[in-house]
C-alpha atoms as a PDB file:
ATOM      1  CA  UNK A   1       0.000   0.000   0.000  1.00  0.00           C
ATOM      2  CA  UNK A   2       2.272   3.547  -1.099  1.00  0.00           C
ATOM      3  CA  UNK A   3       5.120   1.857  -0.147  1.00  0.00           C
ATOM      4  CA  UNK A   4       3.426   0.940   3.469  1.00  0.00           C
ATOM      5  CA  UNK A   5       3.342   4.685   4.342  1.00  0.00           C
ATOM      6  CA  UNK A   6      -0.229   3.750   5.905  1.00  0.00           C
ATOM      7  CA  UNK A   7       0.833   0.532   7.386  1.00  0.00           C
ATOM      8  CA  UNK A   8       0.091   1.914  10.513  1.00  0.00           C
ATOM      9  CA  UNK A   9      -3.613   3.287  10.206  1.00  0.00           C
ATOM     10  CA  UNK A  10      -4.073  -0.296   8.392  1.00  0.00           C
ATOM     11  CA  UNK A  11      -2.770  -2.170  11.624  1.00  0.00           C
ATOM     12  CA  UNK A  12      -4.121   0.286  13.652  1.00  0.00           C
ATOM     13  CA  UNK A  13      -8.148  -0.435  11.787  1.00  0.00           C
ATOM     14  CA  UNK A  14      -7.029  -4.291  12.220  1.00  0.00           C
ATOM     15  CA  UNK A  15      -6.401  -4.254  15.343  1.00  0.00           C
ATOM     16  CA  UNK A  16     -10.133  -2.630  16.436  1.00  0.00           C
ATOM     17  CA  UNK A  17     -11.623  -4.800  13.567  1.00  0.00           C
ATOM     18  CA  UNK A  18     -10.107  -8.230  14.961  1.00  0.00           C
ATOM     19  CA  UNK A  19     -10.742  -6.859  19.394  1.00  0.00           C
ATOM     20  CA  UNK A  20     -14.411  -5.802  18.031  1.00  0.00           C
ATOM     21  CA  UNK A  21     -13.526  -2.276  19.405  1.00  0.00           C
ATOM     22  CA  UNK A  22     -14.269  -0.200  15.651  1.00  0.00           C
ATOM     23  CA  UNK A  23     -15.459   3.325  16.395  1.00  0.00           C
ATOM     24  CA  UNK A  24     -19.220   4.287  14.860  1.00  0.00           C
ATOM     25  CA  UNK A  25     -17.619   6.345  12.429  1.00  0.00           C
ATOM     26  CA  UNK A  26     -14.220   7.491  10.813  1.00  0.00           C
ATOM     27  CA  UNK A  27     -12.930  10.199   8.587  1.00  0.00           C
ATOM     28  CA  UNK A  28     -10.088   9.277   6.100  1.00  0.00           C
ATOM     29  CA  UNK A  29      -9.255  12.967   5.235  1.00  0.00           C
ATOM     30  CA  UNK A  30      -6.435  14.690   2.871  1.00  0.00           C
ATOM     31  CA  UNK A  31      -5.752  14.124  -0.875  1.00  0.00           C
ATOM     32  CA  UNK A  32      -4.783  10.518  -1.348  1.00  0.00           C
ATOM     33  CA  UNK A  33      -7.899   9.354  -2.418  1.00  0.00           C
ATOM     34  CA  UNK A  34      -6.661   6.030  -3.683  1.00  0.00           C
ATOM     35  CA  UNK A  35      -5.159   5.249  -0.370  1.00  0.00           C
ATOM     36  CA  UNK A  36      -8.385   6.255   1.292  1.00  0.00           C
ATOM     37  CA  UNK A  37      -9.916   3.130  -1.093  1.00  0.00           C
ATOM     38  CA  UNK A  38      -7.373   0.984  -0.305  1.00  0.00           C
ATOM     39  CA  UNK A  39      -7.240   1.146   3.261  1.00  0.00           C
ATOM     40  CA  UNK A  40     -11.076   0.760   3.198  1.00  0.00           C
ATOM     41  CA  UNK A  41     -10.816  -2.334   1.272  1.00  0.00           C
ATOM     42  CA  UNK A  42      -8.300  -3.661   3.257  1.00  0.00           C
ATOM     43  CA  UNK A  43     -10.904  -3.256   6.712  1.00  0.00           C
ATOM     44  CA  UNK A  44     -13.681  -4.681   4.641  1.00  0.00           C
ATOM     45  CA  UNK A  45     -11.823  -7.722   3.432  1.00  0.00           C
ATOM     46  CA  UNK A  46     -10.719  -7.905   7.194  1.00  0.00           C
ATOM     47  CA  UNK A  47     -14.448  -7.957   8.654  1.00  0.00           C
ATOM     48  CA  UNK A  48     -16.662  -9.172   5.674  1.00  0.00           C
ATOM     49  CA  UNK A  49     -13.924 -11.392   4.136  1.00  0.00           C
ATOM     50  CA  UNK A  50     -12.137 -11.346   0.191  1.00  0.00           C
ATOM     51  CA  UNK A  51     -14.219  -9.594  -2.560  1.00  0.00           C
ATOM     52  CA  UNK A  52     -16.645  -8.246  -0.038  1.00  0.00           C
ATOM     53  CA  UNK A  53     -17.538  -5.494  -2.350  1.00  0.00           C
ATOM     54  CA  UNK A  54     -18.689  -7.870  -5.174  1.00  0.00           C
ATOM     55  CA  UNK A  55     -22.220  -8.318  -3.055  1.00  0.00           C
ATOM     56  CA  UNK A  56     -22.754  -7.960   0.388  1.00  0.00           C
ATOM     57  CA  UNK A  57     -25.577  -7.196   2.293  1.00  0.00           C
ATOM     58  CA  UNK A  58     -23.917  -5.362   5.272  1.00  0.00           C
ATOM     59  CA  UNK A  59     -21.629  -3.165   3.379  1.00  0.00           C
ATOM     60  CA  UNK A  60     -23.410  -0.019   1.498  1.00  0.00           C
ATOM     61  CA  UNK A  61     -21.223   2.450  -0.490  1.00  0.00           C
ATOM     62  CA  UNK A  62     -22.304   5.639  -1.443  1.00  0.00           C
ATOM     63  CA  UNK A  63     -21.097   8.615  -3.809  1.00  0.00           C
ATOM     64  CA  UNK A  64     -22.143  11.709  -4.988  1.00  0.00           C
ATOM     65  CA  UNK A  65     -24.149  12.194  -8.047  1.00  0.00           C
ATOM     66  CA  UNK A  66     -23.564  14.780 -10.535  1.00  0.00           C
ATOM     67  CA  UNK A  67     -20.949  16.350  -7.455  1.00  0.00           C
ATOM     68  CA  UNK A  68     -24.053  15.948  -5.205  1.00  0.00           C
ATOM     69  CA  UNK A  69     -25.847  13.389  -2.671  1.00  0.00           C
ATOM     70  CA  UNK A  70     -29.599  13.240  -3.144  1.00  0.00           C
ATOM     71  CA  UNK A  71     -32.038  15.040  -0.183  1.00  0.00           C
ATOM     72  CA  UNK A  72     -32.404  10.718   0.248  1.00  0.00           C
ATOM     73  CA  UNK A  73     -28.614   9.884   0.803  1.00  0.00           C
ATOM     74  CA  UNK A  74     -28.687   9.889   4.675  1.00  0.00           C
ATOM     75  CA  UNK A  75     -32.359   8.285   4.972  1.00  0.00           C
ATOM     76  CA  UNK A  76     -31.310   5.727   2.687  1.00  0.00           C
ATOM     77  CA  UNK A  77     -28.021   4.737   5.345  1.00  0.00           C
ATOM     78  CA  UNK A  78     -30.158   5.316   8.794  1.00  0.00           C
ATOM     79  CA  UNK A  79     -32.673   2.483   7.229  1.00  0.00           C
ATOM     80  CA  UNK A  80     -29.696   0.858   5.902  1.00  0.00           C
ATOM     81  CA  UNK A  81     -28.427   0.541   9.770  1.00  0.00           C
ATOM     82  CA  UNK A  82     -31.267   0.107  11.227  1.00  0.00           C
ATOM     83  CA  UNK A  83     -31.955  -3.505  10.042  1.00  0.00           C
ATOM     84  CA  UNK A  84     -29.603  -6.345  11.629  1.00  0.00           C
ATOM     85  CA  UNK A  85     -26.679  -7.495  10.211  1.00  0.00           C
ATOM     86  CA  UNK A  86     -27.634 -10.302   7.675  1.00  0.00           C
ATOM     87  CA  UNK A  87     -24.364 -12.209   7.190  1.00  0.00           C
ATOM     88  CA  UNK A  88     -21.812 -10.544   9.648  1.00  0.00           C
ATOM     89  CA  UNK A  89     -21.755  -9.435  13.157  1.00  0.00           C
ATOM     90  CA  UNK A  90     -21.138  -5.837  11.899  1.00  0.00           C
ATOM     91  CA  UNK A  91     -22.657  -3.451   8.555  1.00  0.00           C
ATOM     92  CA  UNK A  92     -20.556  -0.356   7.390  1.00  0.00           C
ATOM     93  CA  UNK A  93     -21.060   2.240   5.314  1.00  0.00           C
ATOM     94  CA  UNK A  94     -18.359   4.047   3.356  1.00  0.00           C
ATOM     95  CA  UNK A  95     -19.356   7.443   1.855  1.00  0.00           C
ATOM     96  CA  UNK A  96     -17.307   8.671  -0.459  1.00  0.00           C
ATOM     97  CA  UNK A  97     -16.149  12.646  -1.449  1.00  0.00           C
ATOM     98  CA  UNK A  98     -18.227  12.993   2.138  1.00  0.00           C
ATOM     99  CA  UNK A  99     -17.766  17.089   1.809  1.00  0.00           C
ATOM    100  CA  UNK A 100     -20.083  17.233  -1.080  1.00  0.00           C
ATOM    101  CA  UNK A 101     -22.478  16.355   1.644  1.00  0.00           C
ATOM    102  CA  UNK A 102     -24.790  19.595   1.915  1.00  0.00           C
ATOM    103  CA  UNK A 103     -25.955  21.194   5.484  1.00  0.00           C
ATOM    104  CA  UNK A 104     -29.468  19.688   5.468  1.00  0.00           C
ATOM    105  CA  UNK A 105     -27.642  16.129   5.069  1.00  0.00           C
ATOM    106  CA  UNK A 106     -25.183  16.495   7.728  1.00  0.00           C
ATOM    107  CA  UNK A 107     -27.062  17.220   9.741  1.00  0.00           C
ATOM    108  CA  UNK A 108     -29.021  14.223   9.395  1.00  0.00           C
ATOM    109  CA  UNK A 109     -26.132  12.205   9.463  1.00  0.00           C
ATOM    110  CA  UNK A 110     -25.252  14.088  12.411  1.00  0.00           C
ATOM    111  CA  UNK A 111     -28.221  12.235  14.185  1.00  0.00           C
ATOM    112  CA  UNK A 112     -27.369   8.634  12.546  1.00  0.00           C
ATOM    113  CA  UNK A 113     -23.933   8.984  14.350  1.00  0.00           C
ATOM    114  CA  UNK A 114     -26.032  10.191  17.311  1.00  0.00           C
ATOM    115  CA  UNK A 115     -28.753   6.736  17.207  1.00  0.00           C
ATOM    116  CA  UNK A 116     -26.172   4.546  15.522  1.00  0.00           C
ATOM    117  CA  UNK A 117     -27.067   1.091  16.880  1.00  0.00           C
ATOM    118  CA  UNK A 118     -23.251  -1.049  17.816  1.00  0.00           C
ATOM    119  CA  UNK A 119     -23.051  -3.373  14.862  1.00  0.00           C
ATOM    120  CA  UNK A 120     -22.183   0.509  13.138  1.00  0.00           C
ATOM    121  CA  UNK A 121     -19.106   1.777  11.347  1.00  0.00           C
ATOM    122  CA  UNK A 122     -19.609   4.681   8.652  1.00  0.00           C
ATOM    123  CA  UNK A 123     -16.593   5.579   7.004  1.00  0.00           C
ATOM    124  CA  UNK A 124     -16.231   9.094   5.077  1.00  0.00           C
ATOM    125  CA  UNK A 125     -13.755  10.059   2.979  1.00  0.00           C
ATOM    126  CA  UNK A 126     -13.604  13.566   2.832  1.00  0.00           C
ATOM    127  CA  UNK A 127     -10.774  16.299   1.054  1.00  0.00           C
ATOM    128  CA  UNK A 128     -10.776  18.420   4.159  1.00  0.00           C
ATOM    129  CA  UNK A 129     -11.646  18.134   8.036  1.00  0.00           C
ATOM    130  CA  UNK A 130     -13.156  21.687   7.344  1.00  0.00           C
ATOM    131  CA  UNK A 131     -15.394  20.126   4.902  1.00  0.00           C
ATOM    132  CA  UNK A 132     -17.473  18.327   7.396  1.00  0.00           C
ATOM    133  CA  UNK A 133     -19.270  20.457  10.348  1.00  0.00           C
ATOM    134  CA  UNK A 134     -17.208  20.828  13.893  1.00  0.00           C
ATOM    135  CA  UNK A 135     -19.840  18.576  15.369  1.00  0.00           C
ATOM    136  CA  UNK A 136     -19.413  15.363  12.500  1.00  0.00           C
ATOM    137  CA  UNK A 137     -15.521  15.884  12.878  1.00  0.00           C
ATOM    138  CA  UNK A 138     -16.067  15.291  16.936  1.00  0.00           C
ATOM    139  CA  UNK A 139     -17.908  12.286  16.861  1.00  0.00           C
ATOM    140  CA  UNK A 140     -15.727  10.353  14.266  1.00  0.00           C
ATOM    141  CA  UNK A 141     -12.022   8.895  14.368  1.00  0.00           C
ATOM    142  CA  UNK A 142     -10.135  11.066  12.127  1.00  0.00           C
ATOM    143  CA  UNK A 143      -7.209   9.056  10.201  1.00  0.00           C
ATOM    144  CA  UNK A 144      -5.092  11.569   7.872  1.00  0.00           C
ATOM    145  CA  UNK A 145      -3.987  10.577   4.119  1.00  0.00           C
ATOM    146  CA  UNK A 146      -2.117  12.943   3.213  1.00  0.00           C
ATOM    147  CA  UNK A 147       0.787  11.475   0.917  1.00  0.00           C
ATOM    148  CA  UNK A 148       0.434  12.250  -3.085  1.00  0.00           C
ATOM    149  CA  UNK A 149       0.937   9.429  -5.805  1.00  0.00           C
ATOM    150  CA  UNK A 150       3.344  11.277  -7.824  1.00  0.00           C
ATOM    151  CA  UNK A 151       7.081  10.457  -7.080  1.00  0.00           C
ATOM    152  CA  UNK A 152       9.267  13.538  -6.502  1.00  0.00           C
ATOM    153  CA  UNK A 153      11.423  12.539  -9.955  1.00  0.00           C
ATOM    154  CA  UNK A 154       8.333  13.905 -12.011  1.00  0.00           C
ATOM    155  CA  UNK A 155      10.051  16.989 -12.549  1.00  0.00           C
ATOM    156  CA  UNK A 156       8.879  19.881 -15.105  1.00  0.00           C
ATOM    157  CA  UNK A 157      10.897  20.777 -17.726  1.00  0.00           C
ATOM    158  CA  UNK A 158      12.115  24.371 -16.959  1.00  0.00           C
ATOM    159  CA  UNK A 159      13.072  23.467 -12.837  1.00  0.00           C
ATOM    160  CA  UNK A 160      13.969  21.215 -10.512  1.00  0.00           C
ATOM    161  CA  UNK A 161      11.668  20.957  -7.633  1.00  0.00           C
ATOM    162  CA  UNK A 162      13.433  19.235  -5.211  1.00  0.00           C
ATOM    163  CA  UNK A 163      15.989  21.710  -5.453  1.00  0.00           C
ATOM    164  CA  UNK A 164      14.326  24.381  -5.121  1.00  0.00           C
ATOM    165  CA  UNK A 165      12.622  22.819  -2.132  1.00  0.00           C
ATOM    166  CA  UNK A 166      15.743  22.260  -0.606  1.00  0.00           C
ATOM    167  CA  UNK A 167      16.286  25.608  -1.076  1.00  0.00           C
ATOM    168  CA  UNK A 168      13.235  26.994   0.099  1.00  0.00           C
ATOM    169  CA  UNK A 169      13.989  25.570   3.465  1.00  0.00           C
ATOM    170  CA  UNK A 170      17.098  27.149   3.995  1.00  0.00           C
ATOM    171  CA  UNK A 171      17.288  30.506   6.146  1.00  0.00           C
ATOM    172  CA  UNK A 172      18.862  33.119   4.366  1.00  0.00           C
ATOM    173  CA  UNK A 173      18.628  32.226   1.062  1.00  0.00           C
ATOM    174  CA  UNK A 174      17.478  35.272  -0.825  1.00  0.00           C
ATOM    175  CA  UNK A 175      16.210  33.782  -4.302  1.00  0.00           C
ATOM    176  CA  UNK A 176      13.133  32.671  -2.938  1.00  0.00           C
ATOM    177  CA  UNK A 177      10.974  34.728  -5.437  1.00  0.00           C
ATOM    178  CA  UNK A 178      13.314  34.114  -8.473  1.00  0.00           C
ATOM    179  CA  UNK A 179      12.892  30.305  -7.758  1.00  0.00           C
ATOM    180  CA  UNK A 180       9.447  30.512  -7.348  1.00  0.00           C
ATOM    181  CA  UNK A 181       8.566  32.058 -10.927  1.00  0.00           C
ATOM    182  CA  UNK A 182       9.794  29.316 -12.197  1.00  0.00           C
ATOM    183  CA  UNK A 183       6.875  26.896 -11.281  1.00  0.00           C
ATOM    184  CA  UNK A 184       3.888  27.073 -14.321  1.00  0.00           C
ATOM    185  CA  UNK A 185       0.863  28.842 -12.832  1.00  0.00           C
ATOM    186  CA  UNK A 186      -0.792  25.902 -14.411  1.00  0.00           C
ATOM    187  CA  UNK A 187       0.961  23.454 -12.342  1.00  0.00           C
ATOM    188  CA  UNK A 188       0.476  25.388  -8.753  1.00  0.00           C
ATOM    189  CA  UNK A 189      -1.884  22.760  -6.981  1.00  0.00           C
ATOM    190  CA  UNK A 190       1.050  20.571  -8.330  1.00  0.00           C
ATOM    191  CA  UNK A 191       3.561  22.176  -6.875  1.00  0.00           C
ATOM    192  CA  UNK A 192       2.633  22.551  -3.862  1.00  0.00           C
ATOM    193  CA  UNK A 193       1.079  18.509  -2.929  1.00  0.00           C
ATOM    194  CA  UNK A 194       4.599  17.590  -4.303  1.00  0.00           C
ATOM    195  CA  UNK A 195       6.235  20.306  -1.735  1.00  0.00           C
ATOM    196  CA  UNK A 196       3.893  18.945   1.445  1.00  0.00           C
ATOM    197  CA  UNK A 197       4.883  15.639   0.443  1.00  0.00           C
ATOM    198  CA  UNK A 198       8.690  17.032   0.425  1.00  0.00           C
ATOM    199  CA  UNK A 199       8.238  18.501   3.876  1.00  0.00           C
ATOM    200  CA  UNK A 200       6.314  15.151   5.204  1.00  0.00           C
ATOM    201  CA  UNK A 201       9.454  13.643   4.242  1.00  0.00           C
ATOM    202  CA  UNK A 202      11.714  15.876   5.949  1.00  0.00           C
ATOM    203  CA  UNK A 203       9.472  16.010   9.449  1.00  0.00           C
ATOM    204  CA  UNK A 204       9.953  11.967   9.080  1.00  0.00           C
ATOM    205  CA  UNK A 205      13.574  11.940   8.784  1.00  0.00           C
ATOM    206  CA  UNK A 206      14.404  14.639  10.868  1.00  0.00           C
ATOM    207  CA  UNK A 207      11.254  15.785  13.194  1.00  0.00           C
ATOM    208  CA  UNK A 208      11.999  19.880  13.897  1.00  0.00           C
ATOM    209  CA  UNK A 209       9.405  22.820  14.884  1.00  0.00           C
ATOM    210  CA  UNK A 210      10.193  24.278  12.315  1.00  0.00           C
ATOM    211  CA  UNK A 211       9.660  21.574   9.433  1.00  0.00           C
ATOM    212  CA  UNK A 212       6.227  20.918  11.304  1.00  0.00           C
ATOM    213  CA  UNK A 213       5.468  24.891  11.692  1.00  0.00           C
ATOM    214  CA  UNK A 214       6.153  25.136   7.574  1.00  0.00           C
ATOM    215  CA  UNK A 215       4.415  21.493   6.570  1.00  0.00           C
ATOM    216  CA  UNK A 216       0.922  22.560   9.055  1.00  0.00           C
ATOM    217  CA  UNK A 217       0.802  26.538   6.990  1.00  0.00           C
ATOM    218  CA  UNK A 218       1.347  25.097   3.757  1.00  0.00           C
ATOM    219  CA  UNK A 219      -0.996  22.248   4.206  1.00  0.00           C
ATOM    220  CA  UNK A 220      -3.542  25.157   5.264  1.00  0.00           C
ATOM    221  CA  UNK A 221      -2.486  26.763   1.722  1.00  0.00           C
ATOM    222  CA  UNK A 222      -3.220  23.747  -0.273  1.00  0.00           C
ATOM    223  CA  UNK A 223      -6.312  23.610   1.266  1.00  0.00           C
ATOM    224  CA  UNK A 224      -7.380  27.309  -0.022  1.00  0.00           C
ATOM    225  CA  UNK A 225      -5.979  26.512  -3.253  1.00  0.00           C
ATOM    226  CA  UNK A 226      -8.295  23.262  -3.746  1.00  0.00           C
ATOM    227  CA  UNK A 227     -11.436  24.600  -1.583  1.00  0.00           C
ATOM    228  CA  UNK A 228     -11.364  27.869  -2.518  1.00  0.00           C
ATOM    229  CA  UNK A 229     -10.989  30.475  -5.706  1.00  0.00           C
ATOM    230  CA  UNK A 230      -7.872  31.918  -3.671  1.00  0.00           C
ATOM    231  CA  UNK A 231      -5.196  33.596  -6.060  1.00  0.00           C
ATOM    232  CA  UNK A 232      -2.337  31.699  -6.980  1.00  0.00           C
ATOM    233  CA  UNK A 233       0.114  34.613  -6.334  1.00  0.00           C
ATOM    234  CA  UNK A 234      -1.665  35.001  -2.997  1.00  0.00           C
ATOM    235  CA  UNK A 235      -0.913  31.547  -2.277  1.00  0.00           C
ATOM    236  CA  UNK A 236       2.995  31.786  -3.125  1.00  0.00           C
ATOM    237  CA  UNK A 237       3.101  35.003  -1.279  1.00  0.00           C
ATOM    238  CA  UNK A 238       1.583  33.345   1.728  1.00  0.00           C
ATOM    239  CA  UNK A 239       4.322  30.464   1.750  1.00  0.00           C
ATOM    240  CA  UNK A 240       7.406  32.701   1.278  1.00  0.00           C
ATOM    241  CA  UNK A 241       6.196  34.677   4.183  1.00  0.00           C
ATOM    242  CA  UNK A 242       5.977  31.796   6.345  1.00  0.00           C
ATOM    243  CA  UNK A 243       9.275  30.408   5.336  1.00  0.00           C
ATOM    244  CA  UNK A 244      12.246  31.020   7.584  1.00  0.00           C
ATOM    245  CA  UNK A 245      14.506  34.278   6.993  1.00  0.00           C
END
C-alpha cells in the first residue's frame, strides 16, 4: 500500500476490527484518495472477508451524483443501519467525497452517528476536516492521508523541484521569489502537494518545529488553493512569508 506509508492506520483499523472495538464512524481525510480506497478495502476484506464489495448485504457504499448526494442519501443509510446485520456481526457504510455532503444532510447524518445502533461503522472520505461540520468531525475517528501518488522525480521541464525545495527551506537564502517564478501557474496545486509531500518527508527523517510549523501553513495553503478560488500569487506570497529568513 504507497510503499506501506499507511501501514500503521491499516494495523491500527485491524487491530479494532479483529478486538471488536471499531469506532461508529471514521474520517479518512487529505488528498490521497486512492489510499483512502485501499485502506477501506483492506478493513472490509478484514471484517466481511475477500471480494466483499462484489455483493454484500452489510456493506453499502455511497457517492455523490452529478458532485451531489440526493435530499435521500442519509435516509437511505439510517434504514440501511437500522436492520440487523444479515451475514456478519457488523454493517458499514463508506461514503465517499463525504464534503459534497450539503448542510441539510449532515445534519441528518449528524443524528445517525447520534442513534447509531453497535453493529455501526460509517466511514467518510472527505478532502478536508473543514469540509465536514465541527460537530461530525467530533464524533468520528479522524485518520489523515495525506501522501500524493506522484514520485518527486516527475520533474517539469524548466526546474527542478526538489531543489528548489531544498532551497526553500534554507534561512537566508534570498532567491526565494526568483525560484518561485519558475513553477507554471498551471501546475500550482502541483507544486505545492509535491512540496507537502517534500516537507512530510523531511518532518519523518528529521522531526523539527520548524519543518512541522512550515508542513501545518502550507498544508492550510493547499487547502485554499483546492477549496477555494484563492489567487495563486496570494498563495505563493503566503508560503514565502511563512518560510524562515
Amino acid at each position: 500500500m504507497n510503499n506501506g506509508r499507511y501501514q500503521k492506520t491499516i494495523d491500527y483499523l485491524t487491530k479494532c476490527a479483529e478486538n471488536d472495538a471499531l469506532s461508529h464512524a471514521y474520517i479518512f481525510y487529505g488528498p490521497d484518495e486512492n489510499s483512502k480506497r485501499e485502506a477501506a478495502t483492506r478493513l472490509t476484506e478484514k471484517i466481511f472477508g475477500k471480494n466483499s464489495r462484489v455483493f454484500n448485504p452489510d456493506l453499502m457504499l455511497m457517492k455523490p451524483e452529478n458532485g451531489a448526494f440526493s435530499i435521500d442519501s442519509v435516509r437511505q443509510i439510517k434504514k440501511f443501519l437500522a436492520l440487523r446485520p444479515y451475514a456478519n456481526n457488523r454493517k458499514m457504510v463508506i461514503i465517499e467525497s463525504a464534503e459534497a455532503l450539503n448542510n441539510l444532510n449532515q445534519n441528518a447524518l449528524l443524528k445517525v452517528f447520534e442513534e447509531a445502533p453497535e453493529h455501526t461503522a460509517i466511514i467518510l472520505f472527505a478532502k478536508t476536516l473543514g469540509s465536514m461540520s465541527e460537530t461530525i468531525a467530533s464524533r468520528a475517528v479522524k485518520l489523515p492521508f495525506w501522501f500524493l501518488r506522484r514520485e518527486m522525480s516527475e520533474q517539469p521541464a524548466d526546474g527542478d523541484y526538489a531543489k528548489i525545495f531544498e532551497s526553500l527551506i534554507r534561512p537566508g537564502f534570498s532567491q526565494k521569489y526568483r525560484y518561485i517564478e519558475k513553477i507554471d501557474q498551471q501546475n500550482i496545486p502541483e507544486f505545492f502537494g509535491l512540496w507537502i509531500n517534500f516537507l512530510r518527508n523531511k518532518l519523518l527523517a528529521d522531526p523539527t518545529e520548524k519543518i512541522a510549523g512550515i508542513l501545518s501553513k502550507s498544508q492550510s495553503i493547499y487547502f485554499k488553493l483546492k477549496e477555494t478560488n484563492i489567487n495563486s500569487k496570494l498563495a505563493f506570497d503566503e508560503l514565502l512569508i511563512n518560510l524562515p529568513d
